[in-house]
C-alpha atoms as a PDB file:
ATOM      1  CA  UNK A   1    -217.178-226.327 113.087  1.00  0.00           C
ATOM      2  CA  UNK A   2    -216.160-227.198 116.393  1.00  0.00           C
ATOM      3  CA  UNK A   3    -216.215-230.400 118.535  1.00  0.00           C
ATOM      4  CA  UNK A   4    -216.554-229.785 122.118  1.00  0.00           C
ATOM      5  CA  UNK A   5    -215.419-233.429 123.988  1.00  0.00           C
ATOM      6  CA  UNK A   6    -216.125-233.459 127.528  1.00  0.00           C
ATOM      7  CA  UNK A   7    -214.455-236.904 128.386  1.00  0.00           C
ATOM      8  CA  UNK A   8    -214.729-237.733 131.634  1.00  0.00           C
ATOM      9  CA  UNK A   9    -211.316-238.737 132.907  1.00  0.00           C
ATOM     10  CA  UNK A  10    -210.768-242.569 132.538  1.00  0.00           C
ATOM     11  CA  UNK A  11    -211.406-244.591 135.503  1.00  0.00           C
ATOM     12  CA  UNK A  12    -207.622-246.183 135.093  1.00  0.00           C
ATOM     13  CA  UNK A  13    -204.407-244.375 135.336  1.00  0.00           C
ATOM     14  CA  UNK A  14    -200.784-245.639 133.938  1.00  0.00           C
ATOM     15  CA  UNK A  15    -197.896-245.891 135.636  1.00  0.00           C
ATOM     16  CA  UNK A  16    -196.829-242.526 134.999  1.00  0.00           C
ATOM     17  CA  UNK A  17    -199.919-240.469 135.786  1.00  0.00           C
ATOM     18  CA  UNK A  18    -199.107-242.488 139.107  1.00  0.00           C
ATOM     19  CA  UNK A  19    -195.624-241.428 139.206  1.00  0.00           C
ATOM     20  CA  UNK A  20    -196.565-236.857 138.449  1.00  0.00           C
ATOM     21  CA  UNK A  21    -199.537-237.550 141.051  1.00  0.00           C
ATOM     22  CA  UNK A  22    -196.986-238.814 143.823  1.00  0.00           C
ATOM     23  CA  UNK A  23    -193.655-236.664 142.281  1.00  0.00           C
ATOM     24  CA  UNK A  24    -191.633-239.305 141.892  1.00  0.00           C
ATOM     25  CA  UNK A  25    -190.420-242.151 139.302  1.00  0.00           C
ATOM     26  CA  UNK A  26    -191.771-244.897 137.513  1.00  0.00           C
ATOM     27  CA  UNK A  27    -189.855-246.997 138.778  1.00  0.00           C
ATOM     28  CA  UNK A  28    -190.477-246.120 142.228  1.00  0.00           C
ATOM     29  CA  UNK A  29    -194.251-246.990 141.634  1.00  0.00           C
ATOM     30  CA  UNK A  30    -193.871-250.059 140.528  1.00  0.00           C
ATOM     31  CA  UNK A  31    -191.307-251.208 143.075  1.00  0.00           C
ATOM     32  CA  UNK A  32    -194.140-250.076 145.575  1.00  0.00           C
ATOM     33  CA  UNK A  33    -196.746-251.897 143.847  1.00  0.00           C
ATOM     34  CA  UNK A  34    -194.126-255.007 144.244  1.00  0.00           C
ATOM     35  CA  UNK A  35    -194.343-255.054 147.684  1.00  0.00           C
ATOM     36  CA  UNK A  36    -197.659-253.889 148.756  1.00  0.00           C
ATOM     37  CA  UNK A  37    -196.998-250.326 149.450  1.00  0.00           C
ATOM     38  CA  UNK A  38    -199.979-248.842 147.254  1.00  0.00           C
ATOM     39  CA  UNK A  39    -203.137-250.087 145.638  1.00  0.00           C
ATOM     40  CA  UNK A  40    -202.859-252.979 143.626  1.00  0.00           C
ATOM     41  CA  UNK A  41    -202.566-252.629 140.033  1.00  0.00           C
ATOM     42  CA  UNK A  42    -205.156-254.278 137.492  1.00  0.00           C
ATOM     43  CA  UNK A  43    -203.173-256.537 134.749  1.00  0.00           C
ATOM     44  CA  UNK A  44    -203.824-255.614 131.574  1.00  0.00           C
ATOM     45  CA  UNK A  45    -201.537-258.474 129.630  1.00  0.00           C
ATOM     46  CA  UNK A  46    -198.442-256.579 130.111  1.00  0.00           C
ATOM     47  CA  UNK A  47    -199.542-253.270 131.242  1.00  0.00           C
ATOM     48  CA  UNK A  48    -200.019-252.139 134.692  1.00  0.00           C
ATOM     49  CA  UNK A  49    -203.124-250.067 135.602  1.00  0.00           C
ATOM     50  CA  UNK A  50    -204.634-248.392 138.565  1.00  0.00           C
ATOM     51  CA  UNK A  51    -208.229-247.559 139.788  1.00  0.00           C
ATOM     52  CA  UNK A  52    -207.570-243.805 139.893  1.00  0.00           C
ATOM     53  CA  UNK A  53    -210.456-243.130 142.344  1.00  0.00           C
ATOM     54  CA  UNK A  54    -208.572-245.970 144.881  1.00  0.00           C
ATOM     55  CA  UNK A  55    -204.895-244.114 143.801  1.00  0.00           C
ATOM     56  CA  UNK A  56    -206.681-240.724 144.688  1.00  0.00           C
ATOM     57  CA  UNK A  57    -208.405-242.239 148.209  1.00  0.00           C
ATOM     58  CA  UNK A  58    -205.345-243.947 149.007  1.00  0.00           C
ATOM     59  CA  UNK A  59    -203.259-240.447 148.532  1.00  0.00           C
ATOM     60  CA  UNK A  60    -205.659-238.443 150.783  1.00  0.00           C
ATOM     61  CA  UNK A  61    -205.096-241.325 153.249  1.00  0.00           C
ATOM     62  CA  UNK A  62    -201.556-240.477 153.352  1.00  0.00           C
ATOM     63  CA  UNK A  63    -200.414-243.273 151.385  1.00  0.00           C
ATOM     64  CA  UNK A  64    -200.547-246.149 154.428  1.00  0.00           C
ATOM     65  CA  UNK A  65    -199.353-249.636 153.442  1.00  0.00           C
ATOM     66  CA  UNK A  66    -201.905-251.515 151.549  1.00  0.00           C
ATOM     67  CA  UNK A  67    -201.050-255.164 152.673  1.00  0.00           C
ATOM     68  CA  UNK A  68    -198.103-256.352 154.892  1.00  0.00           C
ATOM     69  CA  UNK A  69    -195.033-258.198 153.387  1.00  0.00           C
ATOM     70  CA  UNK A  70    -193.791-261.166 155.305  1.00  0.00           C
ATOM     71  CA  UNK A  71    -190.150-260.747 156.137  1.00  0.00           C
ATOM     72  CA  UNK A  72    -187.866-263.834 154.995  1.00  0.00           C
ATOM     73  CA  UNK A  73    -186.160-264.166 158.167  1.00  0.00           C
ATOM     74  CA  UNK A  74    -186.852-266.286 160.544  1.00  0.00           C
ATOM     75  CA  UNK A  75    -187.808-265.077 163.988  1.00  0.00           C
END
């Protein structure tokens, strides 16, 4: 007997489902999650999730800056 699943996808991706969507590192992802460069991650404890339906709308966007980082020099 067979068990057919048909699991929708989860609504969170990890950091390196992030990582194979945009073709780069882990590393990279989180660096851009640092500083505001993607959607924010969702904490959970240690681990670092993301809404895959805002990773996926923010992709088709063409990846724009999420929020603006304040620069540490003064003007």
């Amino acid at each position: 007997m067979t068990v057919e699943t048909d699991k929708a996808p989860s609504p969170l991706i990890d950091v390196n489902e992030f990582a194979s969507k945009l073709a780069c590192s882990t590393k990279h992802v989180r660096r851009m999650a640092d500083n505001g460069r993607c959607p924010p991650p969702i904490r959970l404890g240690g681990l670092r999730r993301w809404n895959r339906k805002a990773v996926d709308d923010w992709i088709a966007a063409g990846c724009p800056v999420v929020r603006h980082v304040r620069s540490t020099t003064p003007k």
